[in-house]
PDB file of N, CA and C in Angstrom:
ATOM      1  N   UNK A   1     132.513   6.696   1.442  1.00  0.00           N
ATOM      2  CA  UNK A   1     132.801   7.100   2.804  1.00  0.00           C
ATOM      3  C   UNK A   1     131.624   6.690   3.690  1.00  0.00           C
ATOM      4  N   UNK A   2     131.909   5.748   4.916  1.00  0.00           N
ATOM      5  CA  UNK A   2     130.947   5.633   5.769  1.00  0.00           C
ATOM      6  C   UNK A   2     131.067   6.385   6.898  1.00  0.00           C
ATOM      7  N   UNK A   3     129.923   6.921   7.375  1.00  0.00           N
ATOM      8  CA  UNK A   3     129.534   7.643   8.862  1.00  0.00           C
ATOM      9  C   UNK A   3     128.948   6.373   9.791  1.00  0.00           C
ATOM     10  N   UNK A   4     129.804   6.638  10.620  1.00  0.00           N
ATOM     11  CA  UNK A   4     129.755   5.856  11.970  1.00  0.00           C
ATOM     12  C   UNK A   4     128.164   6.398  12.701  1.00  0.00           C
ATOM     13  N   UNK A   5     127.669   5.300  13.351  1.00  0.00           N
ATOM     14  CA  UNK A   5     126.431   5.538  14.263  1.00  0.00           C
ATOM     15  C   UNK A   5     126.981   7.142  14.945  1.00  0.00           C
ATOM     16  N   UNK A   6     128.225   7.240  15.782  1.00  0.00           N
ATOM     17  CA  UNK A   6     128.389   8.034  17.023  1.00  0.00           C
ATOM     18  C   UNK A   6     128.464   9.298  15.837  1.00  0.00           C
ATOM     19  N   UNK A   7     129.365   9.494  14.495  1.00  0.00           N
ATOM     20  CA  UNK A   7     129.644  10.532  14.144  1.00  0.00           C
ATOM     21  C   UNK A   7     128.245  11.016  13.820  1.00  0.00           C
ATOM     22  N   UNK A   8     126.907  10.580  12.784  1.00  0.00           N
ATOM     23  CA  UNK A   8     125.796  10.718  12.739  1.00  0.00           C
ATOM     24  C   UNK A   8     124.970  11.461  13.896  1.00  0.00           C
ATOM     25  N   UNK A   9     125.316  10.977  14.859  1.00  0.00           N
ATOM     26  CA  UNK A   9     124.604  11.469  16.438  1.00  0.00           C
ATOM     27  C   UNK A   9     125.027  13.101  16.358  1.00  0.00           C
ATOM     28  N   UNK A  10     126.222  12.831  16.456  1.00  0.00           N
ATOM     29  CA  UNK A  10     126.978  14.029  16.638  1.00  0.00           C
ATOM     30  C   UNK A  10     127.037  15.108  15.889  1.00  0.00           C
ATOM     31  N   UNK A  11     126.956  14.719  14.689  1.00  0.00           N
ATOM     32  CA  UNK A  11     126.357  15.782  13.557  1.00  0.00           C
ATOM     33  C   UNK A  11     125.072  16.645  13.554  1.00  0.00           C
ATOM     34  N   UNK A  12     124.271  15.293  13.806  1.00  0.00           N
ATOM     35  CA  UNK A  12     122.541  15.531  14.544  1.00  0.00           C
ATOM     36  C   UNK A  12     122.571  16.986  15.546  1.00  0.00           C
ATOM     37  N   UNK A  13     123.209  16.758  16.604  1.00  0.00           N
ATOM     38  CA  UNK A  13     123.359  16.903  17.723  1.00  0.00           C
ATOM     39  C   UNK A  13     123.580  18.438  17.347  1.00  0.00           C
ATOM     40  N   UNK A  14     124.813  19.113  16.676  1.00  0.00           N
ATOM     41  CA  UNK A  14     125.187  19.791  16.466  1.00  0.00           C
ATOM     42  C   UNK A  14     124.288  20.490  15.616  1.00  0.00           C
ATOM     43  N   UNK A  15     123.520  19.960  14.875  1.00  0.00           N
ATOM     44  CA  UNK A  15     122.688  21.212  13.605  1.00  0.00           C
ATOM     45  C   UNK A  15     121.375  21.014  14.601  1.00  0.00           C
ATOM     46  N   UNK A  16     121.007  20.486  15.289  1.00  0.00           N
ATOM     47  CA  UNK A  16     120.116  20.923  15.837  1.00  0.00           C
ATOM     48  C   UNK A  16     119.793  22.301  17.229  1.00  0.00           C
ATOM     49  N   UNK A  17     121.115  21.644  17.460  1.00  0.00           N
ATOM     50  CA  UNK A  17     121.273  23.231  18.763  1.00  0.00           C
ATOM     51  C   UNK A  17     121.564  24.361  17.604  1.00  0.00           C
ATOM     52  N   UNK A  18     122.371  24.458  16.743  1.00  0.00           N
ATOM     53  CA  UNK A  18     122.357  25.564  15.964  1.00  0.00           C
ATOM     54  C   UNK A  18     120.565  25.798  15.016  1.00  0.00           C
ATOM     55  N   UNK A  19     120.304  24.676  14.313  1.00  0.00           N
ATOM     56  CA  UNK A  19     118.706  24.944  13.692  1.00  0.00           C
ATOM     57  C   UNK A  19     117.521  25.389  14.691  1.00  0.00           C
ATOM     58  N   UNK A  20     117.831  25.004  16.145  1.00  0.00           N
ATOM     59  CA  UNK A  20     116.494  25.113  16.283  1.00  0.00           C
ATOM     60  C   UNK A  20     116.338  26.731  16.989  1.00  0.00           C
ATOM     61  N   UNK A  21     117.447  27.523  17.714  1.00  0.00           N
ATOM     62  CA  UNK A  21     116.976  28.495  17.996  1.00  0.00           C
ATOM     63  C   UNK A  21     117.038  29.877  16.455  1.00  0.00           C
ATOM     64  N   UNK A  22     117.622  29.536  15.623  1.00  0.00           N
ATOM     65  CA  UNK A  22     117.553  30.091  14.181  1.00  0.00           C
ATOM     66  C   UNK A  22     115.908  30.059  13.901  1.00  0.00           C
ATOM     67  N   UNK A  23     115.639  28.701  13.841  1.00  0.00           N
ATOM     68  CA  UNK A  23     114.463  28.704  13.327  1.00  0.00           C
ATOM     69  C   UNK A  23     113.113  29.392  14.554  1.00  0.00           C
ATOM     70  N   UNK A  24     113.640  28.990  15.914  1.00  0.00           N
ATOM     71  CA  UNK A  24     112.309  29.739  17.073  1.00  0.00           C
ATOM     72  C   UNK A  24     112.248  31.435  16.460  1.00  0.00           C
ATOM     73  N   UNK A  25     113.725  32.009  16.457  1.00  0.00           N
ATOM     74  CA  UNK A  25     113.448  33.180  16.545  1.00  0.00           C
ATOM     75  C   UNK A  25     113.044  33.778  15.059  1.00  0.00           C
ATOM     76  N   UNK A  26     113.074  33.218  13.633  1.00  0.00           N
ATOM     77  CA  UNK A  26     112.600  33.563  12.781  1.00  0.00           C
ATOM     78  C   UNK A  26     111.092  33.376  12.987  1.00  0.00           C
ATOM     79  N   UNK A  27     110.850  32.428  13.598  1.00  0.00           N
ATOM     80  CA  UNK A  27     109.328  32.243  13.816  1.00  0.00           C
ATOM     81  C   UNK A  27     108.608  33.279  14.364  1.00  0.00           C
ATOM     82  N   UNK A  28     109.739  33.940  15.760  1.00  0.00           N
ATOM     83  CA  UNK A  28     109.213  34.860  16.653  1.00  0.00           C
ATOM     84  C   UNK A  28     108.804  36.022  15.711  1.00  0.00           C
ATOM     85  N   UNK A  29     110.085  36.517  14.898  1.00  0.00           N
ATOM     86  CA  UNK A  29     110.057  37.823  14.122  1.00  0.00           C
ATOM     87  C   UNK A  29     109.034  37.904  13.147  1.00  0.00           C
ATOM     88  N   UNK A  30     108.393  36.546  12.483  1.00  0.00           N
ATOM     89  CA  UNK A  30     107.394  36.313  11.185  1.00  0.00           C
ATOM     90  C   UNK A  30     105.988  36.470  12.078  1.00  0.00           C
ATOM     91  N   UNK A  31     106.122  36.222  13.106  1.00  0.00           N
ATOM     92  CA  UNK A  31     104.795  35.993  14.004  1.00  0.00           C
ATOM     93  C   UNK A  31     104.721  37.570  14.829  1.00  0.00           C
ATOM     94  N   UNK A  32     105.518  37.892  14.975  1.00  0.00           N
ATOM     95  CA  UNK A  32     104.831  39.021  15.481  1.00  0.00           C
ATOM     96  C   UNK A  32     104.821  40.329  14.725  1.00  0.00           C
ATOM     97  N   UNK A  33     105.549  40.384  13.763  1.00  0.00           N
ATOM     98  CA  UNK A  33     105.047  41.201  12.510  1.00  0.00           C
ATOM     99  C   UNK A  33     103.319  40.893  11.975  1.00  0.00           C
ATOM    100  N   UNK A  34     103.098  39.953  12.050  1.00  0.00           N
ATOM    101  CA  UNK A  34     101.898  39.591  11.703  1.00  0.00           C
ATOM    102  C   UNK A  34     100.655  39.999  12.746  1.00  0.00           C
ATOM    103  N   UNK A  35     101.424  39.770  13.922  1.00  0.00           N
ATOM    104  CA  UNK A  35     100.318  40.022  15.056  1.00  0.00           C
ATOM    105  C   UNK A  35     100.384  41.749  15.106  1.00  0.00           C
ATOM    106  N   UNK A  36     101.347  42.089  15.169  1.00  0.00           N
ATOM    107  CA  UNK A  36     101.603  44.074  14.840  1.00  0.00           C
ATOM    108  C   UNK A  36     100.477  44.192  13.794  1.00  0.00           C
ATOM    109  N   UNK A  37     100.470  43.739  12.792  1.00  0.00           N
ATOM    110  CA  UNK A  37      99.919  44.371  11.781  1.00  0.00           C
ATOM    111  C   UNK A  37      98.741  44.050  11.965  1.00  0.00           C
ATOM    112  N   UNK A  38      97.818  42.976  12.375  1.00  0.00           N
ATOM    113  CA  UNK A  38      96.382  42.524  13.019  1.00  0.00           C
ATOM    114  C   UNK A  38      95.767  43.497  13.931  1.00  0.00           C
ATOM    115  N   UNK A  39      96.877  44.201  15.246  1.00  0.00           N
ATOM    116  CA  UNK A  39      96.178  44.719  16.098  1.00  0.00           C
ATOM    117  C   UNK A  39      96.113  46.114  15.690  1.00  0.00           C
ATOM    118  N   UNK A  40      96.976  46.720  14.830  1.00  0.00           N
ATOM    119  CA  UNK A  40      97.273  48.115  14.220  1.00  0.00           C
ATOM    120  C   UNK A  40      95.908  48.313  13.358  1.00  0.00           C
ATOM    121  N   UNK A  41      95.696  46.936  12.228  1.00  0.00           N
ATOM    122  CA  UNK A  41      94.418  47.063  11.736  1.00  0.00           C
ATOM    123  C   UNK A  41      93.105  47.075  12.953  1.00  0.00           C
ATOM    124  N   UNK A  42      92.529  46.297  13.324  1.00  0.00           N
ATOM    125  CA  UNK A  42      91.680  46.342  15.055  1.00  0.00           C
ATOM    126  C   UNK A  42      92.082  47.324  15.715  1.00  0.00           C
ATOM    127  N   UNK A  43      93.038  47.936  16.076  1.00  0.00           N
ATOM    128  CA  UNK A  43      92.823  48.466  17.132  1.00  0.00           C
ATOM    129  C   UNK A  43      93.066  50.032  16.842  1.00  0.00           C
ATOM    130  N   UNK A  44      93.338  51.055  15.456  1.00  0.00           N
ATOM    131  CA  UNK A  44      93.400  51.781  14.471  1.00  0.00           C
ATOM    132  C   UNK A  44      92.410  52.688  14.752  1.00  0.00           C
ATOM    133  N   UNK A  45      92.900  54.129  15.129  1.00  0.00           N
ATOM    134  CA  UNK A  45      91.432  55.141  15.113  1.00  0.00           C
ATOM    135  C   UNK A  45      91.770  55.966  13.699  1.00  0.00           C
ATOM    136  N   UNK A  46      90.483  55.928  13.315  1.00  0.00           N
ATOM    137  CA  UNK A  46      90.291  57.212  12.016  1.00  0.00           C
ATOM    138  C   UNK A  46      90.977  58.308  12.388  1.00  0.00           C
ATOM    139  N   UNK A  47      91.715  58.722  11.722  1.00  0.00           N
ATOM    140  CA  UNK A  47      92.528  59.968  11.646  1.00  0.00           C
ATOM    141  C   UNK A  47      91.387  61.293  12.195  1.00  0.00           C
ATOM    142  N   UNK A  48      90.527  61.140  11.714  1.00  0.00           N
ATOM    143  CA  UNK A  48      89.850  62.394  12.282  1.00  0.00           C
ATOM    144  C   UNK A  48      89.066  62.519  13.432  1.00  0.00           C
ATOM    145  N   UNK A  49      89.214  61.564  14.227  1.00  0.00           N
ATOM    146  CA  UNK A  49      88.514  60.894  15.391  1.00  0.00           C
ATOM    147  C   UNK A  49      89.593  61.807  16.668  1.00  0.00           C
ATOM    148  N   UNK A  50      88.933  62.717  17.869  1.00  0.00           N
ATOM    149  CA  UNK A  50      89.588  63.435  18.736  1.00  0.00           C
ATOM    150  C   UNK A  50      90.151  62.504  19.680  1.00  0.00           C
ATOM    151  N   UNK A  51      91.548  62.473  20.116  1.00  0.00           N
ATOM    152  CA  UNK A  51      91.735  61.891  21.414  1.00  0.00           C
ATOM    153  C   UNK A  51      91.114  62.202  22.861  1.00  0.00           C
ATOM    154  N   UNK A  52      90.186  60.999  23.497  1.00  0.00           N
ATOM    155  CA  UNK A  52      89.593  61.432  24.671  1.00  0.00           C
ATOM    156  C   UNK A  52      90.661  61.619  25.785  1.00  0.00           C
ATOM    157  N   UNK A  53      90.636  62.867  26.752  1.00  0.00           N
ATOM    158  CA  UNK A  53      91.258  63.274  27.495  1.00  0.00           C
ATOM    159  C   UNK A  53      91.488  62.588  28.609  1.00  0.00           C
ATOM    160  N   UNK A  54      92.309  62.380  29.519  1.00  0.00           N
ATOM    161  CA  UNK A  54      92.551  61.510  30.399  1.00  0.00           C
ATOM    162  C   UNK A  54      91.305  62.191  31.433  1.00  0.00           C
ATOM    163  N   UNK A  55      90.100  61.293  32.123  1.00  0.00           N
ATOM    164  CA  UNK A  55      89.661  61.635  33.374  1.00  0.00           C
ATOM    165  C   UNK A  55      88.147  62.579  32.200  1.00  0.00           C
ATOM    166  N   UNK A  56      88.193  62.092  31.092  1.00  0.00           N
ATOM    167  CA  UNK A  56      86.934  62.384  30.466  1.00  0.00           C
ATOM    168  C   UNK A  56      85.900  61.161  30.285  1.00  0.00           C
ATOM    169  N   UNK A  57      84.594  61.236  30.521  1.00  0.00           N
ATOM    170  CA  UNK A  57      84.048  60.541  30.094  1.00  0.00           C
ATOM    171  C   UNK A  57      83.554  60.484  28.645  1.00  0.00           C
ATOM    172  N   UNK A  58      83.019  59.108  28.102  1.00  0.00           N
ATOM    173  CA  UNK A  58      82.351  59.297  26.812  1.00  0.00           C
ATOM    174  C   UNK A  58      80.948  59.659  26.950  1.00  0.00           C
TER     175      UNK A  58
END
């Protein structure tokens, strides 16, 4: 069986509008799980550490 130049295009054409926002938004979901878990570690107070009050200084 041969594929024609136009059917090839068209095939192309088609798995790419479907592949590429599949693949952006798995990217989005892998990437910002990762960035969650970076700033949770950084930015993380010790459990026994008091919350400063709004309009308190340190």
């Amino acid at each position: 069986m041969t594929m024609s130049s136009e059917e090839f295009f068209m095939y192309l054409t088609i798995a790419l509008i479907v592949m590429v926002p599949v693949s952006a938004r798995l990217y989005r979901y892998f990437t910002a799980g990762r960035v969650k878990r970076m700033l949770h570690e950084e930015f993380a107070r010790p459990k026994g550490q008091d919350e400063q009050k709004p309009g308190e200084k340190r």
